[in-house]
C-alpha atoms as a PDB file:
ATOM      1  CA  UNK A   1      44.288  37.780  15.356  1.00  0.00           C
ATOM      2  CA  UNK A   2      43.001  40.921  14.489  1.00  0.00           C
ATOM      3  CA  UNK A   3      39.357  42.146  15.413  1.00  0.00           C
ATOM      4  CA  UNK A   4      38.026  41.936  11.782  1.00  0.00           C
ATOM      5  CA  UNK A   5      39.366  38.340  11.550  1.00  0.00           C
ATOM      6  CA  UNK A   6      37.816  37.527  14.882  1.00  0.00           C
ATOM      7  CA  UNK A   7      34.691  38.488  13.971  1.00  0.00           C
ATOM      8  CA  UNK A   8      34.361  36.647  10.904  1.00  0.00           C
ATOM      9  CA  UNK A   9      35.706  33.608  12.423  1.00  0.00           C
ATOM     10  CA  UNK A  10      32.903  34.328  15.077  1.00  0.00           C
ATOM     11  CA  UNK A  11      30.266  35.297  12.109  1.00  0.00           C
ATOM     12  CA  UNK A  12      31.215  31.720  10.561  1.00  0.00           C
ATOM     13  CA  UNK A  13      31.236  29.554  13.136  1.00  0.00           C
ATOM     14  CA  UNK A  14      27.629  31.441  14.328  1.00  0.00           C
ATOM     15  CA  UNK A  15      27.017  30.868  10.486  1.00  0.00           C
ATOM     16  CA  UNK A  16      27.467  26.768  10.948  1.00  0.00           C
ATOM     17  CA  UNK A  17      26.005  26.351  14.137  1.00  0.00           C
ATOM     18  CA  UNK A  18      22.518  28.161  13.452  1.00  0.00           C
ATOM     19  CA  UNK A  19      22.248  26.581   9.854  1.00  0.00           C
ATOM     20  CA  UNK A  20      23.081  22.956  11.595  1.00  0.00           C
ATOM     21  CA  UNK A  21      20.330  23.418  13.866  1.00  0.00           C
ATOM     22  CA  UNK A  22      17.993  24.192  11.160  1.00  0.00           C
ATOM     23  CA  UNK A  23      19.065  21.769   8.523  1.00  0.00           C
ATOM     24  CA  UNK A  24      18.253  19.284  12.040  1.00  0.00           C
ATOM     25  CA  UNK A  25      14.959  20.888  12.529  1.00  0.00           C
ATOM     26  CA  UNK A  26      16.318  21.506  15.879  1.00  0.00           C
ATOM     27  CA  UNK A  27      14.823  24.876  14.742  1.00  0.00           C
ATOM     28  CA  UNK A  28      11.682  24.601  13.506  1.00  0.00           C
ATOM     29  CA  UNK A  29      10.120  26.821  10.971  1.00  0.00           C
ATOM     30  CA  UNK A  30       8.625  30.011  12.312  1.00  0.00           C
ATOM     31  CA  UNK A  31      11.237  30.037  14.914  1.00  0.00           C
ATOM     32  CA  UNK A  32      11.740  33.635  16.018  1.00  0.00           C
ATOM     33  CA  UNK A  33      15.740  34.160  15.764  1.00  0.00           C
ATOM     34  CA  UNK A  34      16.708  36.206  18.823  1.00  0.00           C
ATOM     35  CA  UNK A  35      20.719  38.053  18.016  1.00  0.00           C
ATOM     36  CA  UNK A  36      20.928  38.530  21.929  1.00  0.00           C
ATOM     37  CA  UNK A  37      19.766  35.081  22.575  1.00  0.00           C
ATOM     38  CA  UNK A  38      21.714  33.474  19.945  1.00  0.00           C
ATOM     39  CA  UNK A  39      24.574  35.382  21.656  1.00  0.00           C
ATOM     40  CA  UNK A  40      24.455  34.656  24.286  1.00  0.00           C
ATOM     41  CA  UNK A  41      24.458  30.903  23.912  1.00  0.00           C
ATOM     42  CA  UNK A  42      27.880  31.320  21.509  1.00  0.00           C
ATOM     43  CA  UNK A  43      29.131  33.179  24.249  1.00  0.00           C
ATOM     44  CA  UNK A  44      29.798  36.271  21.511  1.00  0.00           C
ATOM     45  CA  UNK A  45      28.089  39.788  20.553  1.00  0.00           C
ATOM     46  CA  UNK A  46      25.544  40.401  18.285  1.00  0.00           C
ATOM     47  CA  UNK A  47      27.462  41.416  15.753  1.00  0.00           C
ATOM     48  CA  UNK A  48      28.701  38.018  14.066  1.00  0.00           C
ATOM     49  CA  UNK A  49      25.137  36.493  14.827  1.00  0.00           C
ATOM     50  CA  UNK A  50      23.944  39.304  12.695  1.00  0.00           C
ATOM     51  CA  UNK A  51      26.094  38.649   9.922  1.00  0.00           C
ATOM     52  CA  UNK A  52      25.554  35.089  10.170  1.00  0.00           C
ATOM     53  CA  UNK A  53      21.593  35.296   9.858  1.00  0.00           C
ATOM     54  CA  UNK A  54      21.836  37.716   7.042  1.00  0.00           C
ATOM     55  CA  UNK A  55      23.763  34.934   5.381  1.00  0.00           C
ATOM     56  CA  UNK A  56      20.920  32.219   6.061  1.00  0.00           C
ATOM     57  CA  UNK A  57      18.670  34.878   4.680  1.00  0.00           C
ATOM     58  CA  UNK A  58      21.018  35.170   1.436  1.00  0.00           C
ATOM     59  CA  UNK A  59      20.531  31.372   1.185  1.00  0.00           C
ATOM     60  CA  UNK A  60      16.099  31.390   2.104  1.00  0.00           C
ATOM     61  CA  UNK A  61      16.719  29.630   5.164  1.00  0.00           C
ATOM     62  CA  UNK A  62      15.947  32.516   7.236  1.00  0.00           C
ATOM     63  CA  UNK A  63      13.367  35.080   6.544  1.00  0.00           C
ATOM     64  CA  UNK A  64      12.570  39.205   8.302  1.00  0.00           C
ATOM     65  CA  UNK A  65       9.213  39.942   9.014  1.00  0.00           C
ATOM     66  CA  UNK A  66       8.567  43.874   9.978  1.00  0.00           C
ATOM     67  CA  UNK A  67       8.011  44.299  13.759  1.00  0.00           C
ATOM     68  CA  UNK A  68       8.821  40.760  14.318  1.00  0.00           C
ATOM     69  CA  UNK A  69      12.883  40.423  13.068  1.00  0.00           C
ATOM     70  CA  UNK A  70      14.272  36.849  12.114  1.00  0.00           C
ATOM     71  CA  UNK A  71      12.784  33.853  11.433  1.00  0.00           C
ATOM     72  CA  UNK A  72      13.368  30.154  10.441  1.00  0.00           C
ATOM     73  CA  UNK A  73      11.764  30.436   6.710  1.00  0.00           C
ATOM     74  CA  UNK A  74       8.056  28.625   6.865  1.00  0.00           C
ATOM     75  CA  UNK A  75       7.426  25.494   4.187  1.00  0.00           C
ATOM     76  CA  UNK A  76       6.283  26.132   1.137  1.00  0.00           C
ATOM     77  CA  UNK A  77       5.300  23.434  -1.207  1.00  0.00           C
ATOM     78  CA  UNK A  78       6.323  26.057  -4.075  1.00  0.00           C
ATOM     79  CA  UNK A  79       9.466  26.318  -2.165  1.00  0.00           C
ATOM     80  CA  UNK A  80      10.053  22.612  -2.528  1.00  0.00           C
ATOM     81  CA  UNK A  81       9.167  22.434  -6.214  1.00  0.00           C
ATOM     82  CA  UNK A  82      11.666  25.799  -6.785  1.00  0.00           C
ATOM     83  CA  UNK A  83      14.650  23.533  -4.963  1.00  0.00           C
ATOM     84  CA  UNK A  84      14.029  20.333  -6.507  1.00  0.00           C
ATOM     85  CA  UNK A  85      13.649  22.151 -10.048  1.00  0.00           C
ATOM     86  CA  UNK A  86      17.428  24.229  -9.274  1.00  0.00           C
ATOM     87  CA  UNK A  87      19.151  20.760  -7.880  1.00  0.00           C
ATOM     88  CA  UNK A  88      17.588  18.314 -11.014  1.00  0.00           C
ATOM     89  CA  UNK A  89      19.676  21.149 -13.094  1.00  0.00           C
ATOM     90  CA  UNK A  90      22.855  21.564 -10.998  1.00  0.00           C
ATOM     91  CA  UNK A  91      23.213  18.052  -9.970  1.00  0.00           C
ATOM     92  CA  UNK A  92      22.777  17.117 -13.434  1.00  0.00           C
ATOM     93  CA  UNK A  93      25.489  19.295 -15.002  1.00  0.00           C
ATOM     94  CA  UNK A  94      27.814  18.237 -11.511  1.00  0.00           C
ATOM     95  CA  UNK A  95      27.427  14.700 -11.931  1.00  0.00           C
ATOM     96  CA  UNK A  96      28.258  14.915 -15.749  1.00  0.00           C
ATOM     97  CA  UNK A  97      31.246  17.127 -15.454  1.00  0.00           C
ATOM     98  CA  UNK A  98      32.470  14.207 -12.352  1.00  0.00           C
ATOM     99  CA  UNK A  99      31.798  11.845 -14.534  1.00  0.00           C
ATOM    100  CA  UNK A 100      35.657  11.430 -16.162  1.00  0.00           C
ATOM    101  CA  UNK A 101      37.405  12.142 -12.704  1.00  0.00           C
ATOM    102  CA  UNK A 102      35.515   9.343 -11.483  1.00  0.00           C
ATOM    103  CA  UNK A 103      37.839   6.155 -10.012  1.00  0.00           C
ATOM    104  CA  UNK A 104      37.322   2.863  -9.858  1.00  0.00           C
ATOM    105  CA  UNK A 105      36.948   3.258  -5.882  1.00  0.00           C
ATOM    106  CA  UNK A 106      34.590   6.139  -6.435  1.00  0.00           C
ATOM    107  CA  UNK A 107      32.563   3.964  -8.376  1.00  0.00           C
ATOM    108  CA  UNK A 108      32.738   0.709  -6.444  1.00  0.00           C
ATOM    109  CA  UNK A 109      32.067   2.896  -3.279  1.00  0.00           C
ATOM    110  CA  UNK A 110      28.833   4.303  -5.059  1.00  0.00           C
ATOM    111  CA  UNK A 111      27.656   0.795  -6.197  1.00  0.00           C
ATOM    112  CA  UNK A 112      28.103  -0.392  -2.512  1.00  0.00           C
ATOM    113  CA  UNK A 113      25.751   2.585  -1.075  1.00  0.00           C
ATOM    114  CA  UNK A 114      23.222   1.921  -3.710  1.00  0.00           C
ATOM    115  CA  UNK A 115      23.371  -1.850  -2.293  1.00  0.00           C
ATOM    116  CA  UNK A 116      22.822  -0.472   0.677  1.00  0.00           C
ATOM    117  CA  UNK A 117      19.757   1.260   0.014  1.00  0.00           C
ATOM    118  CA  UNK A 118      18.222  -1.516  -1.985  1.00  0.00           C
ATOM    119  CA  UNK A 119      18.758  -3.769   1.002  1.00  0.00           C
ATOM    120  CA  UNK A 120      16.823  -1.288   2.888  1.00  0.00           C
ATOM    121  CA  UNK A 121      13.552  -1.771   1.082  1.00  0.00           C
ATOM    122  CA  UNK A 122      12.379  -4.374   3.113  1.00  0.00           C
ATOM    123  CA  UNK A 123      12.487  -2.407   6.450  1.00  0.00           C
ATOM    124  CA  UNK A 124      11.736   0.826   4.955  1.00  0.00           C
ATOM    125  CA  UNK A 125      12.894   4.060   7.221  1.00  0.00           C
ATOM    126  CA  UNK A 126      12.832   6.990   5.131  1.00  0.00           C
ATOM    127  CA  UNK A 127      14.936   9.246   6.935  1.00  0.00           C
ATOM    128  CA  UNK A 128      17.622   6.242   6.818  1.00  0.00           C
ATOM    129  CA  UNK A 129      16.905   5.797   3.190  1.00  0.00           C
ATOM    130  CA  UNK A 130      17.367   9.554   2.340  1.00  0.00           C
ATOM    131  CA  UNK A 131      20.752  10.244   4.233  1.00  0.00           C
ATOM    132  CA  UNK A 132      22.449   6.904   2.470  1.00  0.00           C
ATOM    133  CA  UNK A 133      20.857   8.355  -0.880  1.00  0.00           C
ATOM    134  CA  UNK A 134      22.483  11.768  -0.437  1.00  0.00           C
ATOM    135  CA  UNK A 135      25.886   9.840   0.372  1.00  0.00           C
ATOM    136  CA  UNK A 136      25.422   7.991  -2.681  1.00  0.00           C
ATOM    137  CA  UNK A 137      24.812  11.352  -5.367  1.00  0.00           C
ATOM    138  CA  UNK A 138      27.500  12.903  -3.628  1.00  0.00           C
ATOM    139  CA  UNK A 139      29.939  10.066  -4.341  1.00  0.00           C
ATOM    140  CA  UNK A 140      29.103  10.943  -7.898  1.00  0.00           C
ATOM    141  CA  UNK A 141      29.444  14.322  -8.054  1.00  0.00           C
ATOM    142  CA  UNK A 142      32.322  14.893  -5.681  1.00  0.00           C
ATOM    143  CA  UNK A 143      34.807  15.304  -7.957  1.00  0.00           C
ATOM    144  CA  UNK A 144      33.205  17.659 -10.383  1.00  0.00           C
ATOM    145  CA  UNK A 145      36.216  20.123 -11.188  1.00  0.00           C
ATOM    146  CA  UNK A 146      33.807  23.265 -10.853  1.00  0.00           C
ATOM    147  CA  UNK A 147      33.896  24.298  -7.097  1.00  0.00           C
ATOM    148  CA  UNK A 148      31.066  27.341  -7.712  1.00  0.00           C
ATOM    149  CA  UNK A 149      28.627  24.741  -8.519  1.00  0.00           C
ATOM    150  CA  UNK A 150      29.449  22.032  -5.712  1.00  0.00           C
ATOM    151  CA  UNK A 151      28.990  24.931  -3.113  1.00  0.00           C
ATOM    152  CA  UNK A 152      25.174  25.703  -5.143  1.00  0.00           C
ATOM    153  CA  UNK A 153      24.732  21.820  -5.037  1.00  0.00           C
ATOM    154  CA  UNK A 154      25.438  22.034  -1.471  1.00  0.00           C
ATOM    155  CA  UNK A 155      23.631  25.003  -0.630  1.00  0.00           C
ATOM    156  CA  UNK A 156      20.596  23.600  -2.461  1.00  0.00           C
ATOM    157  CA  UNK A 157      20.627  19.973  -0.101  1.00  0.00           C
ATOM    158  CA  UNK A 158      20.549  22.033   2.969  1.00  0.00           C
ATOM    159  CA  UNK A 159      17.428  24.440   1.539  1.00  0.00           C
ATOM    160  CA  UNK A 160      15.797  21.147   0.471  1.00  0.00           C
ATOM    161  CA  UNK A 161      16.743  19.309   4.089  1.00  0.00           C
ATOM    162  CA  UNK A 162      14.834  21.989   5.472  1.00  0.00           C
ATOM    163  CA  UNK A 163      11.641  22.076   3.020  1.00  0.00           C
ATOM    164  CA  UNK A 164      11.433  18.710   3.575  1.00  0.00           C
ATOM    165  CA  UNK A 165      13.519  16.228   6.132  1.00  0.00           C
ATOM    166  CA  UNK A 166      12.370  12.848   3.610  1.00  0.00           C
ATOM    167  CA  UNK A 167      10.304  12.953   0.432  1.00  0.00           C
ATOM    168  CA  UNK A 168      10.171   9.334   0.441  1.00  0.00           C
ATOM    169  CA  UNK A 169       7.975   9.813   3.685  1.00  0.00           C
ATOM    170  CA  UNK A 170       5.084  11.184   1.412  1.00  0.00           C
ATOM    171  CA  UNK A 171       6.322   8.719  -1.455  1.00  0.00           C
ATOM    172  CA  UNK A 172       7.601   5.997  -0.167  1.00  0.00           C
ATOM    173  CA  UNK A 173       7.122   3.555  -3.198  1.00  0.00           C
ATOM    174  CA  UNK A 174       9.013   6.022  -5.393  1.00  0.00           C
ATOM    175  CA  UNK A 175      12.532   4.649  -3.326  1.00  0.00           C
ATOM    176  CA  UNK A 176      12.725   1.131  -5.404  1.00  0.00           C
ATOM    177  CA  UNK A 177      12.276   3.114  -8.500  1.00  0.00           C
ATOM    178  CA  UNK A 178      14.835   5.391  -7.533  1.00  0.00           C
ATOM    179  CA  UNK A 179      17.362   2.418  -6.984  1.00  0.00           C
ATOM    180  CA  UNK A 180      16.833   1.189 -10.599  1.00  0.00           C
ATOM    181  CA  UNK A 181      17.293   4.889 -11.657  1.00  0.00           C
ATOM    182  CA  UNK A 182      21.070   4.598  -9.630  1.00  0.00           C
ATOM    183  CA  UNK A 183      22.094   1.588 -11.453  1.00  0.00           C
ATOM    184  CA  UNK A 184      21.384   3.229 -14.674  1.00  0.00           C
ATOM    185  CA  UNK A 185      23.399   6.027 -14.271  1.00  0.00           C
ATOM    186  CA  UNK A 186      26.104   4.059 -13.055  1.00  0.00           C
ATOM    187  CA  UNK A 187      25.951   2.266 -16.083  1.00  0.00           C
ATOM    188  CA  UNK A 188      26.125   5.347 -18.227  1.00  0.00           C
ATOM    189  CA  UNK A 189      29.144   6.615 -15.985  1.00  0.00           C
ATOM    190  CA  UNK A 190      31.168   3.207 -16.110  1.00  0.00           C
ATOM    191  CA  UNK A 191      30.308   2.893 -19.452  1.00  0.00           C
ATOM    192  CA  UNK A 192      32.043   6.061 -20.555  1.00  0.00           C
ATOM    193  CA  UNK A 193      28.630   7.429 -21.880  1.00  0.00           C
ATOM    194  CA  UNK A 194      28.174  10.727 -23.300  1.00  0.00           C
ATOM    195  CA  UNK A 195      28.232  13.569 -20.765  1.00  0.00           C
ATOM    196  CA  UNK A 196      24.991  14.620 -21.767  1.00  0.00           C
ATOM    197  CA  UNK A 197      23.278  11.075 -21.519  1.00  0.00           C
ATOM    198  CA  UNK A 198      25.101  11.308 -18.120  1.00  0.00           C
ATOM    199  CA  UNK A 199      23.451  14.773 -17.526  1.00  0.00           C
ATOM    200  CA  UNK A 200      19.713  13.991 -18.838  1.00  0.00           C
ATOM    201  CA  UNK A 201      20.290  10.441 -16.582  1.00  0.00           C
ATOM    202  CA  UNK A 202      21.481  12.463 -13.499  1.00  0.00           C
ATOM    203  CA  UNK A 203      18.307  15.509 -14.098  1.00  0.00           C
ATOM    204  CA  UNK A 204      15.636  12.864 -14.817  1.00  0.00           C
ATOM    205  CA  UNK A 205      16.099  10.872 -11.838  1.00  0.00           C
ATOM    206  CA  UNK A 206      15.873  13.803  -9.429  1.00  0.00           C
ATOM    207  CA  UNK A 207      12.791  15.508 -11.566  1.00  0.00           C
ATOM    208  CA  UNK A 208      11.112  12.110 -11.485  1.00  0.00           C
ATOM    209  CA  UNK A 209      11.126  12.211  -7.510  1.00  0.00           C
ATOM    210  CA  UNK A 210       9.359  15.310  -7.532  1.00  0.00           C
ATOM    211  CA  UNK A 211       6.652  14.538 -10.046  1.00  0.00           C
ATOM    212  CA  UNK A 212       5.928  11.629  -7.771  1.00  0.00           C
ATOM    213  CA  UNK A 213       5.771  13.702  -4.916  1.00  0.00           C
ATOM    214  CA  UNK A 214       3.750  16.267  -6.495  1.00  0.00           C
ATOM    215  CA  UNK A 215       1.286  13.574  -8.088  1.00  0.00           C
ATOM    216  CA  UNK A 216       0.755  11.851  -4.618  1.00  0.00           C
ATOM    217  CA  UNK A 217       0.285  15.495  -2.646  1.00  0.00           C
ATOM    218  CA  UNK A 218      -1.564  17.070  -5.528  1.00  0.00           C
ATOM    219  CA  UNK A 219      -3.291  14.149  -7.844  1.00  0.00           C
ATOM    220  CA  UNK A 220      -5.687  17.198  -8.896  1.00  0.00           C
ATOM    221  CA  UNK A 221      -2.941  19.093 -11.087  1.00  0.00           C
END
């Protein structure tokens, strides 16, 4: 392996490891990002750690402050809004371009995780509730054919993971809603509805989630 090889498989695996911790809040925002620190602990040199943070700062997970260096970006509720705003549109347009590569497993495996979450309205654990709903939107749009915009998809989760761990902590009554919402779309999809039915279905449920946050944390607006 050559050194520039090396040192991007170093960069990328300093890359994963920094953005898992902070998609886990293992790294809390406002955490001050040390290179020889972080180093250290990969048992590497600065130099991948470097290239790995600039990444997270690429992506707003990471933020430079003058004098201080590095740091795990700070909430923002206009953060939040920005990131629920860009996924609404590109999960939209991913779930409706899915929709026709879509098999009858996918489906049946979507229907089952939206049983899942319906069953867990009794006992209600947000956190639970959240990582079962992500399963079940990404059975849908998995097999969009445009890899550029599963990767902004993705990108987008882990920004809004970080903003905000569960927004059916604040809202917790919007999470039976949002299980109606699932069964409509999956209607639409099975029922070989127009991709942009599909789309507007897809948008509306994710911009309804944040209207209800943004109603509940901001009535005055």
């Amino acid at each position: 392996m050559t050194g520039t090889v090396a040192e991007r498989s170093k960069s990328q695996r300093a890359y994963l490891s920094l953005k898992e911790r902070i998609a886990s809040h293992e790294l809390a925002p406002g955490y001050r990002l040390v290179l020889a620190s972080i180093a250290q602990e990969l048992d590497m040199s600065a130099v991948p750690v470097r290239e790995a943070i600039r990444r997270l700062e690429a992506e707003g997970l990471v933020t430079f402050e003058r004098n201080i260096g590095a740091r795990v970006s700070m909430i923002d509720d206009s953060d939040y809004r920005h990131s629920m705003e860009s996924l609404a549109v590109l999960e939209g347009a991913a779930t409706a371009l899915a929709a026709r590569n879509l098999t009858d497993r996918d489906l049946r495996r979507a229907r089952e995780l939206n049983g899942l979450l319906v069953e867990s309205l009794d006992a209600f654990d947000p956190h639970l509730f959240t990582a079962v709903n992500q399963q079940f939107h990404a059975a849908l749009f998995a097999a969009c054919p445009n890899p550029r915009l599963l990767a902004l998809v993705e990108a987008e989760w882990v920004r809004l993971g970080h903003l905000r761990h569960s927004t059916f902590s604040f809202v917790p009554g919007r999470a039976r809603e949002s299980v109606g919402e699932h069964e409509a779309l999956l209607d639409l999809v099975e029922g070989g509805a127009p991709l942009a039915d599909i789309e507007r279905a897809a948008r509306g449920h994710r911009s309804a989630t944040l209207a209800a946050y943004l109603d509940h944390e901001h009535p005055e607006r």
